[in-house]
N, C-alpha and C. Protein backbone atom coordinates (compact mmCIF):
# COMPACT_ATOMS: atom_id res chain seq x y z
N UNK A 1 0.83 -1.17 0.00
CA UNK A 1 0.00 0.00 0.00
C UNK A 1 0.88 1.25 0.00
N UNK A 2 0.41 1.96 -1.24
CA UNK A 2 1.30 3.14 -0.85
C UNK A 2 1.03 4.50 0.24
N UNK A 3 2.22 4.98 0.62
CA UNK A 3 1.63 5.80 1.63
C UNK A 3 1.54 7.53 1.47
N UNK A 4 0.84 7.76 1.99
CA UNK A 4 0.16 9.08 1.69
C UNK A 4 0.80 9.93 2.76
N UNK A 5 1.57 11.17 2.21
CA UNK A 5 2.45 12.45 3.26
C UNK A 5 1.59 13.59 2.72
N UNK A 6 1.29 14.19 3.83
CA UNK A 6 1.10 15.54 3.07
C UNK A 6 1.19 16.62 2.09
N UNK A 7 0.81 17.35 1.98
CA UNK A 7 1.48 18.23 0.58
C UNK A 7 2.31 19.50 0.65
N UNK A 8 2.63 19.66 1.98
CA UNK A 8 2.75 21.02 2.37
C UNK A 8 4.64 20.77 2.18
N UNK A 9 4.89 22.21 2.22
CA UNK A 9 6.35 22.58 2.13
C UNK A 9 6.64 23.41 3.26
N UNK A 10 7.37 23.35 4.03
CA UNK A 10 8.00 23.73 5.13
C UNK A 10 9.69 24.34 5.05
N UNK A 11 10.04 23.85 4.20
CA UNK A 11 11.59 24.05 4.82
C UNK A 11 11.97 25.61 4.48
N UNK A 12 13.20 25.86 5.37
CA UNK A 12 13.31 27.17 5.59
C UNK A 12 12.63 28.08 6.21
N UNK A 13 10.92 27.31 6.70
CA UNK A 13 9.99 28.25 7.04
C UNK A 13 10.21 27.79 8.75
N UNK A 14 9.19 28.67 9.99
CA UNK A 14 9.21 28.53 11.41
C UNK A 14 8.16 27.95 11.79
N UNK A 15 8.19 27.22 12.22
CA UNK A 15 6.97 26.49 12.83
C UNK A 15 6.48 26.76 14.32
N UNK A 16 5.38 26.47 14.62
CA UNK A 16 5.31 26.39 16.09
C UNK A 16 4.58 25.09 16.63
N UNK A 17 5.09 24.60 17.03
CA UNK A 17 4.23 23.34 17.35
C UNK A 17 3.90 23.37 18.88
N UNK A 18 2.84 23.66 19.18
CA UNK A 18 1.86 23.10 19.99
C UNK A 18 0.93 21.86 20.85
N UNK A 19 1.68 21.55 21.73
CA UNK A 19 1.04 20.44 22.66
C UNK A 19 -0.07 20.77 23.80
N UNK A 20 0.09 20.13 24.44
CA UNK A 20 -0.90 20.17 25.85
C UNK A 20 -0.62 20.87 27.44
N UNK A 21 0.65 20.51 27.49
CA UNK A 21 1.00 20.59 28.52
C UNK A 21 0.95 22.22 28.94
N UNK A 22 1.09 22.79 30.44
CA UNK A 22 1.12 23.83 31.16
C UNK A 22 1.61 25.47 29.96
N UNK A 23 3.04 24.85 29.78
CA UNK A 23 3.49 26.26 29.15
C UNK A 23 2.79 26.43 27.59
N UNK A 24 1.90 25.29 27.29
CA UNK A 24 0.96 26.00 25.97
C UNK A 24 -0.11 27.79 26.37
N UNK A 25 0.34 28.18 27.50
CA UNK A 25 0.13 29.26 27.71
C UNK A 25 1.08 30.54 27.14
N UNK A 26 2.15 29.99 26.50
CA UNK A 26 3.50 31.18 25.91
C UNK A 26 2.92 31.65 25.32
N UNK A 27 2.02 29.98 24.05
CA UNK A 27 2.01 30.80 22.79
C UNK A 27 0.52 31.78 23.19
N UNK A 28 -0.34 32.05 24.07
CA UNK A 28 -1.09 33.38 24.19
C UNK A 28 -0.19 34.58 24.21
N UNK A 29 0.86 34.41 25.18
CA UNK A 29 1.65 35.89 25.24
C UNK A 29 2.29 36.22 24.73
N UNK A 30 3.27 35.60 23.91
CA UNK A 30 3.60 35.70 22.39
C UNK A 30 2.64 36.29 21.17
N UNK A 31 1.35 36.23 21.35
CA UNK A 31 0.52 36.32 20.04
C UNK A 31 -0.40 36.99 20.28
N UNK A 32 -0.86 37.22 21.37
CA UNK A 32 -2.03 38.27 22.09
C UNK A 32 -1.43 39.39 22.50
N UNK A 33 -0.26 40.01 21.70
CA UNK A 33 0.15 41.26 21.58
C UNK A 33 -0.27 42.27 20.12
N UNK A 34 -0.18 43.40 20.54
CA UNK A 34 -0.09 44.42 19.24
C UNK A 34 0.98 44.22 18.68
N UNK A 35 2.24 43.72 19.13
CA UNK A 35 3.56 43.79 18.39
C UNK A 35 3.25 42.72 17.37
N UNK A 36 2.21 41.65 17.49
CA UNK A 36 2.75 40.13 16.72
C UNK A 36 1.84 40.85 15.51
N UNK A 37 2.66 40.65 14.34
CA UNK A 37 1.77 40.97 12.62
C UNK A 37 1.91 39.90 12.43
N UNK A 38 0.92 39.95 11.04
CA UNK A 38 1.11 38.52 10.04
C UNK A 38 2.66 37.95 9.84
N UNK A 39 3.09 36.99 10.00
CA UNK A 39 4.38 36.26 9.66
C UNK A 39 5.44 36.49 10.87
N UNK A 40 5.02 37.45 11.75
CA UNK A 40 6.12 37.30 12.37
C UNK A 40 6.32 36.34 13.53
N UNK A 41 5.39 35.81 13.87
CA UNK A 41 5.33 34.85 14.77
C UNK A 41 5.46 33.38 14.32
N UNK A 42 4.89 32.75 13.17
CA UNK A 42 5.13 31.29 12.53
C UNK A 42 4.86 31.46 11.00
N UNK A 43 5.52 30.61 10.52
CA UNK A 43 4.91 30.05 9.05
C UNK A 43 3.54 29.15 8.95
N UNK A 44 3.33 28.55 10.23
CA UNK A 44 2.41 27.41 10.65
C UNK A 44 2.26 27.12 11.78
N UNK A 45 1.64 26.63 12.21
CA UNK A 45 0.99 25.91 13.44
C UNK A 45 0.88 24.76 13.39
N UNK A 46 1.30 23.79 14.68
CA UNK A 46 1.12 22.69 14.19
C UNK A 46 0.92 21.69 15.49
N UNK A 47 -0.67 21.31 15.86
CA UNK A 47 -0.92 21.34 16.69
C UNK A 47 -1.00 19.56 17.09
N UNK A 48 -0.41 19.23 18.81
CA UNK A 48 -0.60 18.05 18.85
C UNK A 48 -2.18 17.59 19.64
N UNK A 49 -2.64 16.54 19.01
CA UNK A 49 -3.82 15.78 19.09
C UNK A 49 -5.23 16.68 19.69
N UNK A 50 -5.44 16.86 20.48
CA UNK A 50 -7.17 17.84 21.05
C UNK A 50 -6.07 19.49 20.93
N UNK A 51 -5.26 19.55 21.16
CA UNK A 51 -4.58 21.22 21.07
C UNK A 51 -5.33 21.56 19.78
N UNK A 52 -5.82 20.97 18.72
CA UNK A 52 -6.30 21.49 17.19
C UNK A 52 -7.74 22.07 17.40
N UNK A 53 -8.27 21.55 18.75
CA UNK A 53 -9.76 22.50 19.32
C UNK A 53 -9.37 23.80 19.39
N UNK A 54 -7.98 23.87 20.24
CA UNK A 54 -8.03 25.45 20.73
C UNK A 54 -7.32 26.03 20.16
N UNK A 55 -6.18 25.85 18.92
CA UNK A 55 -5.46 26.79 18.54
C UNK A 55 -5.65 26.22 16.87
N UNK A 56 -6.09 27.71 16.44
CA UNK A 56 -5.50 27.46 14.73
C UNK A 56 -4.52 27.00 14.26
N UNK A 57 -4.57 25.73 13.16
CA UNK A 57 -3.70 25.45 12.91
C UNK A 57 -3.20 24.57 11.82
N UNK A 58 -2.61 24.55 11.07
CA UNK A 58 -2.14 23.88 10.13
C UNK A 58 -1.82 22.59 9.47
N UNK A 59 -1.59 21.83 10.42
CA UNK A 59 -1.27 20.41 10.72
C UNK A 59 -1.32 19.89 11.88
N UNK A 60 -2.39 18.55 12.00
CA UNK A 60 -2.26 18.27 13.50
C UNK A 60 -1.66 16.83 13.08
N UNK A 61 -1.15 16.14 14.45
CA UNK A 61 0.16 15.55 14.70
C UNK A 61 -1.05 14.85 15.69
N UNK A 62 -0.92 13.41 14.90
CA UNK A 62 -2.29 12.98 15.89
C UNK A 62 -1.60 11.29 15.82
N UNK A 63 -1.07 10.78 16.42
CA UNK A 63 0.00 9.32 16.29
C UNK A 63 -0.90 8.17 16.49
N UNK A 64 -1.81 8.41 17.29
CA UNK A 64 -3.15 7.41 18.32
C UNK A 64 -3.41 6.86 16.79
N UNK A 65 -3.89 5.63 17.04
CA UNK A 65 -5.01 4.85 15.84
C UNK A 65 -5.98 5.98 15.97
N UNK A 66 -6.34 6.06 14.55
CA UNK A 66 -7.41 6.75 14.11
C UNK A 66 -8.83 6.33 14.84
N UNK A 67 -8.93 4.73 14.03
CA UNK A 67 -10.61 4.53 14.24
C UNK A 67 -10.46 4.28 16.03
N UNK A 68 -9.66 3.68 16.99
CA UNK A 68 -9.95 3.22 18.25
C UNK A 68 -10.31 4.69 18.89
N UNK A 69 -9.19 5.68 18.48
CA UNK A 69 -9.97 6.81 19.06
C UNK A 69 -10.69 7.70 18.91
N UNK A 70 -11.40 7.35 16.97
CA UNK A 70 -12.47 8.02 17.09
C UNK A 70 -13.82 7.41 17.67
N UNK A 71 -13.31 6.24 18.51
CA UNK A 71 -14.79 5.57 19.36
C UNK A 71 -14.43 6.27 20.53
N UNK A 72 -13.56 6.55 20.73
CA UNK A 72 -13.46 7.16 22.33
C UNK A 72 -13.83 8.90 22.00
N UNK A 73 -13.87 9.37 21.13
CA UNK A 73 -14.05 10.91 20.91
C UNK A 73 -15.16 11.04 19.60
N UNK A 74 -15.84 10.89 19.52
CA UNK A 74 -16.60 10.96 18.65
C UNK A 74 -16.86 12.10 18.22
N UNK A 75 -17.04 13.38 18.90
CA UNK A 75 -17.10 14.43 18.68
C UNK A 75 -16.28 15.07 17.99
N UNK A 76 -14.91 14.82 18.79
CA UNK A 76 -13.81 15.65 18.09
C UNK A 76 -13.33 15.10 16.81
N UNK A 77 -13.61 13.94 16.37
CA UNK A 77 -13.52 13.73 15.10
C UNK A 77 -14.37 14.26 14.11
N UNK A 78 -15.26 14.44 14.33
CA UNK A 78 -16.42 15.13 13.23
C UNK A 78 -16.11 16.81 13.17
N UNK A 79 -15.42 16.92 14.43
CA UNK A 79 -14.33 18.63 14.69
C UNK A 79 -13.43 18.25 13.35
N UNK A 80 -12.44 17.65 13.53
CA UNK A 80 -11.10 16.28 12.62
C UNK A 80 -11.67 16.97 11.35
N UNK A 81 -12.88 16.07 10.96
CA UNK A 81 -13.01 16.11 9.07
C UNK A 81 -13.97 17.57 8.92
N UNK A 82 -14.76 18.86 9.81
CA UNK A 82 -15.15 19.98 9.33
C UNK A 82 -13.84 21.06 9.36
N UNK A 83 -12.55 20.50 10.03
CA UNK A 83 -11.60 21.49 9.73
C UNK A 83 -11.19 21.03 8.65
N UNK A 84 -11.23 20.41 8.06
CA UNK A 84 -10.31 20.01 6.79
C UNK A 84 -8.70 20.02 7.04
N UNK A 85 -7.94 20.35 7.69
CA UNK A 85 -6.67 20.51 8.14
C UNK A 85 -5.78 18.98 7.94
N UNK A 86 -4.97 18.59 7.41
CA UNK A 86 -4.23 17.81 7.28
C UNK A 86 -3.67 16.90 8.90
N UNK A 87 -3.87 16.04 8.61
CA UNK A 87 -3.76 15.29 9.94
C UNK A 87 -2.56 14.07 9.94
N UNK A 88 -1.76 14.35 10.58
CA UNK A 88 -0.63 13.38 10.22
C UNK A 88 -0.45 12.34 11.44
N UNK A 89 -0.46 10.68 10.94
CA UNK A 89 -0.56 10.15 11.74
C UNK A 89 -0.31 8.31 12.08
N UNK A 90 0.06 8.03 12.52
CA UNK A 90 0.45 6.28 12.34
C UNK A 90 -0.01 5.79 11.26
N UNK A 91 -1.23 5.57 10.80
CA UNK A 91 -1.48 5.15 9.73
C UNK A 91 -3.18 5.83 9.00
N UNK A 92 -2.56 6.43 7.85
CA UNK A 92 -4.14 6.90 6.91
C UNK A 92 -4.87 6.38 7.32
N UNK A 93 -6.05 6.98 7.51
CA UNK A 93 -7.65 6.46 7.40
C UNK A 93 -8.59 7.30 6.71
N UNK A 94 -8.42 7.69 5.89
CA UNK A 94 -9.09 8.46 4.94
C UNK A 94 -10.86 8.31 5.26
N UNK A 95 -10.75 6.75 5.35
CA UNK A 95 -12.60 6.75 5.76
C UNK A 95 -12.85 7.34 7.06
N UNK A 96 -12.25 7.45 7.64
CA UNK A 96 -12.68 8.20 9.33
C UNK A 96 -12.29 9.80 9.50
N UNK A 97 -10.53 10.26 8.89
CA UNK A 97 -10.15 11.31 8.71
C UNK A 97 -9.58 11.70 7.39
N UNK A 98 -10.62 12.55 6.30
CA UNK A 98 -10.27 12.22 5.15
C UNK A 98 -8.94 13.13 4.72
N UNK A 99 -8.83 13.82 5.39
CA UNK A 99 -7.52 14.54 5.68
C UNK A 99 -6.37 13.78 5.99
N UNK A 100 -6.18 12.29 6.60
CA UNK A 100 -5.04 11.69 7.23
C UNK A 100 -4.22 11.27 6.31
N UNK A 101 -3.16 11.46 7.21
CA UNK A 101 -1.89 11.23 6.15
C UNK A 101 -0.95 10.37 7.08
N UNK A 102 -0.11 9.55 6.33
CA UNK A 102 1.07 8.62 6.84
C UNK A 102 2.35 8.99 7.02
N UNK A 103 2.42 9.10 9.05
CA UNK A 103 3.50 9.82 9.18
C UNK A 103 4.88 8.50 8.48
N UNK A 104 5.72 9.20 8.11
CA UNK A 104 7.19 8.85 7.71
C UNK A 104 8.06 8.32 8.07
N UNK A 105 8.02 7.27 8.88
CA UNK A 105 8.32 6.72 10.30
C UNK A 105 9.56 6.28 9.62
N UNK A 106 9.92 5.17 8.16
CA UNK A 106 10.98 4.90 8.15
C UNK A 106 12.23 6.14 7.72
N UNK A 107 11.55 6.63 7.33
CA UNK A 107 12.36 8.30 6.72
C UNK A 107 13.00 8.94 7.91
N UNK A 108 12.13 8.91 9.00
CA UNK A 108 12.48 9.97 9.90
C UNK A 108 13.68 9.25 11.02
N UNK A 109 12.90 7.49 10.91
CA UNK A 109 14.05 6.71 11.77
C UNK A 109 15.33 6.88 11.09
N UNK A 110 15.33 7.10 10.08
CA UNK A 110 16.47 6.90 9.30
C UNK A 110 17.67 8.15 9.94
N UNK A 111 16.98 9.52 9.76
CA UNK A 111 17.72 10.30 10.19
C UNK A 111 17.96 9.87 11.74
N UNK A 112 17.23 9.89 12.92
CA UNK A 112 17.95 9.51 13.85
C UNK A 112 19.05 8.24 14.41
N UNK A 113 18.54 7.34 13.38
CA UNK A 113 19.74 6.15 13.26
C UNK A 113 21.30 7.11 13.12
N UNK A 114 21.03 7.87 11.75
CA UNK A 114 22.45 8.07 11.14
C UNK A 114 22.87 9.89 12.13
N UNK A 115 21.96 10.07 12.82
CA UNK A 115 22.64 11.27 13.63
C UNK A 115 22.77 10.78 15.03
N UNK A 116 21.68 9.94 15.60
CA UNK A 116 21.88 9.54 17.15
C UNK A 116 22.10 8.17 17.24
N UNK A 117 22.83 7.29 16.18
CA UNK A 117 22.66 6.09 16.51
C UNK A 117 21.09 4.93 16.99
N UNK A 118 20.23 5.91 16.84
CA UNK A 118 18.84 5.16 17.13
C UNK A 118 17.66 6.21 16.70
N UNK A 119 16.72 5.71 16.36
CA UNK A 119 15.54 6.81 16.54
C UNK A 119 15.28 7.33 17.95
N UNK A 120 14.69 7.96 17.99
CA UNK A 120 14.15 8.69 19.44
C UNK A 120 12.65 8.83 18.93
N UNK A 121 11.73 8.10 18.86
CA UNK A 121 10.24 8.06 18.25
C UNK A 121 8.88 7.86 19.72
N UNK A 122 9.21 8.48 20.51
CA UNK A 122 8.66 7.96 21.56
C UNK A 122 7.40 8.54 21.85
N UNK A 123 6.90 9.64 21.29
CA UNK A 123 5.92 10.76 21.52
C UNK A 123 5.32 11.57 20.59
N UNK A 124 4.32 12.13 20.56
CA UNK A 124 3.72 12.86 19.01
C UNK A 124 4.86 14.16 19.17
N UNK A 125 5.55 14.56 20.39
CA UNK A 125 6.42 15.77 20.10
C UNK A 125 7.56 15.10 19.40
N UNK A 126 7.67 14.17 19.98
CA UNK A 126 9.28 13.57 19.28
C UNK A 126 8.93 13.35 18.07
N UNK A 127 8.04 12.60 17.41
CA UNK A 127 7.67 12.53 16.36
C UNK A 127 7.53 13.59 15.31
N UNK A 128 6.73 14.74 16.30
CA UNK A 128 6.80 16.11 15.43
C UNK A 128 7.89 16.96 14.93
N UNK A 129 8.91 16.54 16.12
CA UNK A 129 10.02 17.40 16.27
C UNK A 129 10.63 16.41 14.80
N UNK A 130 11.06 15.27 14.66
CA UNK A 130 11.57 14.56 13.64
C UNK A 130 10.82 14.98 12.42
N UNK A 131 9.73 14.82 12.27
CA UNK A 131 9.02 15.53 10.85
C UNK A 131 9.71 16.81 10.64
N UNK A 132 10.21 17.93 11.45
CA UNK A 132 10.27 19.10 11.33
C UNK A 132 11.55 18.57 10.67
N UNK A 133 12.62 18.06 11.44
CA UNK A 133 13.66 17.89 10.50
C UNK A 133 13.77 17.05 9.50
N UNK A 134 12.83 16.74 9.03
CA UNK A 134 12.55 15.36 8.16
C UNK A 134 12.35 16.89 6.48
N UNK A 135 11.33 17.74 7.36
CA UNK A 135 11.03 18.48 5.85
C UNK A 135 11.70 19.66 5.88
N UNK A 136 12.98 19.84 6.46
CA UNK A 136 13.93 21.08 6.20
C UNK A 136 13.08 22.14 6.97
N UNK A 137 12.58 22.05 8.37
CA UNK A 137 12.04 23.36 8.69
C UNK A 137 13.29 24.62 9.51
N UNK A 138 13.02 25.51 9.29
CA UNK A 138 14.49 26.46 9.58
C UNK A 138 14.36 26.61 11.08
N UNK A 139 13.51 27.07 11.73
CA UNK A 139 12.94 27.32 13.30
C UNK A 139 11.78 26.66 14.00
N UNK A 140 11.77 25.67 15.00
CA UNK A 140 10.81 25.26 15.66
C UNK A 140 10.82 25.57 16.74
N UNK A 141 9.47 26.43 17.35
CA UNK A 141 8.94 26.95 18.13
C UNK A 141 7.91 26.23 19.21
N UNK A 142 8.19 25.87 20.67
CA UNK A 142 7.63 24.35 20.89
C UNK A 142 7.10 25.18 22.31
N UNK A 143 6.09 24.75 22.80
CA UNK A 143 4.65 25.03 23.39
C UNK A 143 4.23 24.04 24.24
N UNK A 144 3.53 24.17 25.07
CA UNK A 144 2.92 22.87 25.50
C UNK A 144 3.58 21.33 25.74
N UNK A 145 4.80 21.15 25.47
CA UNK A 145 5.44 20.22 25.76
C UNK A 145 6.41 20.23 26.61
N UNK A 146 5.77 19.96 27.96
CA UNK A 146 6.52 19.90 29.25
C UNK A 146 6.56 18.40 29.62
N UNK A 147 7.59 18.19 29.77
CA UNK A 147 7.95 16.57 30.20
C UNK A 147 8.80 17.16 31.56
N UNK A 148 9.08 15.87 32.67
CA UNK A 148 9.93 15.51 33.43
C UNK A 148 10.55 14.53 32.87
């Protein structure tokens, strides 16, 4: 089966990617200023899994099986296919999210094999963060992803 990537072009451009966690409060004070104009804050948005309720955005970064959790969220999937927004994620499901696309898993392992000796694939940020360098992005801007 062949697999389906998005269409978008990124490289050279800034991203901001957006998770869940506590400090997804920056990107308000960052952007809920008079200083922020068009472009100067991201090229995109790129939001991980329910973060695509609350912030505009460009690409969501959604790793979960599609159909198991659109039985557990039913709602927010029918949110999923009226944004139309590109959804990148373990594996297409076009019948559930007709937007989904197949994240790049051997592409992206590849680069962390040949830079860290292993992938580092452990999380939709890690994952996101690898896409970013997977499509030449120049600046990533990261939100909501607080780990211990």
């Amino acid at each position: 089966m062949k697999k389906l990537y998005p269409p978008h072009n990124v490289k050279g451009k800034t991203v901001a990617l957006v998770g869940m966690g506590p400090s997804v409060m920056d990107i308000f004070n960052e952007t809920l200023t008079q200083e922020c104009s068009p472009g100067s804050f991201a090229d995109e948005v790129w939001a991980i899994n329910m973060t695509a309720n609350a912030i505009r955005s460009d690409l969501i970064i959604w790793m979960d099986d599609l159909e198991q959790q659109q039985n557990f969220k039913p709602g927010l999937f029918e949110l999923l296919r009226k944004y139309g927004i590109p959804v990148l994620t373990s594996m297409a499901r076009r019948d559930i999210v007709p937007t989904s696309y197949d994240y790049p898993v051997d592409e992206i392992a590849a680069i962390g094999i040949a830079v860290f000796g292993k992938p580092y694939l452990n999380n939709g940020v890690a994952m996101a963060i690898g896409y970013a360098l997977w499509k030449g992005v120049k600046a990533l801007k990261i939100y909501g992803a607080d780990f211990t």
